[in-house]
Protein backbone atom coordinates (compact mmCIF):
# COMPACT_ATOMS: atom_id res chain seq x y z
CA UNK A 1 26.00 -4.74 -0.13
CA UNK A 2 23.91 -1.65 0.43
CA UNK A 3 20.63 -1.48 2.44
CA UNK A 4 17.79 -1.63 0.52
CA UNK A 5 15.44 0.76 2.75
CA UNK A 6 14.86 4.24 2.16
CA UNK A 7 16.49 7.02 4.42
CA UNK A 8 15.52 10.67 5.04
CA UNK A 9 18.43 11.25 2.21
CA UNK A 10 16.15 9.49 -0.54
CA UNK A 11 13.19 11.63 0.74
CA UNK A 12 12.01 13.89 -2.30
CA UNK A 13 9.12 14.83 -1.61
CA UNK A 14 6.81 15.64 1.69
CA UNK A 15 3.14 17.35 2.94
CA UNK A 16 2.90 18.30 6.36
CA UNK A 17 -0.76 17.88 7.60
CA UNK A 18 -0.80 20.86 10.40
CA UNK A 19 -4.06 20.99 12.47
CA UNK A 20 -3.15 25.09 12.93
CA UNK A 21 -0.77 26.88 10.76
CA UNK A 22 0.21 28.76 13.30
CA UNK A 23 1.99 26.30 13.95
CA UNK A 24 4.19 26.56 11.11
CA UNK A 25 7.13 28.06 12.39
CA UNK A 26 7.67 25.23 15.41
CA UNK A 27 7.46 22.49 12.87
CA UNK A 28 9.45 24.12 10.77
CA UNK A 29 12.80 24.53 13.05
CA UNK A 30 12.23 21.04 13.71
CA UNK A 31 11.86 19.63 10.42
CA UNK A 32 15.13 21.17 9.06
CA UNK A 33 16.97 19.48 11.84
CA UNK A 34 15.59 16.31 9.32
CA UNK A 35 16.32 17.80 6.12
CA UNK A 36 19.54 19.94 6.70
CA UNK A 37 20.96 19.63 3.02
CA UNK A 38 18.99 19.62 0.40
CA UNK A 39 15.56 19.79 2.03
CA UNK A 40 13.00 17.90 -0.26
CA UNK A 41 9.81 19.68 -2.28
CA UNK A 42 7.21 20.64 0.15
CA UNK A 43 3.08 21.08 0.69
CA UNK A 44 2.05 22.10 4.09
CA UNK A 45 -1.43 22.47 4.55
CA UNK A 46 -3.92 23.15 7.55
CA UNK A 47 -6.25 20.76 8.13
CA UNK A 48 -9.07 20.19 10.49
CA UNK A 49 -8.75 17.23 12.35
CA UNK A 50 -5.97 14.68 11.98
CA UNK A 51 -6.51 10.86 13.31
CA UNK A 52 -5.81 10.55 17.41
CA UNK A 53 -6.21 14.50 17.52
CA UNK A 54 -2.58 14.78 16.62
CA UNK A 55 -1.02 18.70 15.60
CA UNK A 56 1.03 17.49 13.04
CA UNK A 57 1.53 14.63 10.04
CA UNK A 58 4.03 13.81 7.33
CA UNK A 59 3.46 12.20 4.54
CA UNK A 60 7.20 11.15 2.56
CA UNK A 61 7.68 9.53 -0.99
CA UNK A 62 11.14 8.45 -1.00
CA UNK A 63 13.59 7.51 -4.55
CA UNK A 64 15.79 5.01 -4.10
């Protein structure tokens, strides 16, 4: 029987919170070591303060 949880496979869709967009770039090379086939739709926006002062957060929506 197959696992019901999601996996970064059944991600289709993400937005990257980025606290600078100069950032991009570095998130970027890491993210496609995540999503190497078939990355999913993406928003990446800057925005000014994410919670515990972190640089960078992902929201996911998953089909399974």
């Amino acid at each position: 029987m197959g696992s019901d949880l999601a996996d970064l496979k059944d991600v289709v869709s993400t937005t990257v919170y980025l606290k600078d967009l100069k950032d991009f770039v570095a998130m970027n090379a890491v993210y496609a070591t995540f999503f190497r086939e078939k990355p999913p739709a993406r928003a990446t926006v800057e925005v000014s303060r994410l919670p515990r002062d972190v640089l960078v957060e992902i929201s996911a929506v998953a089909a399974k």
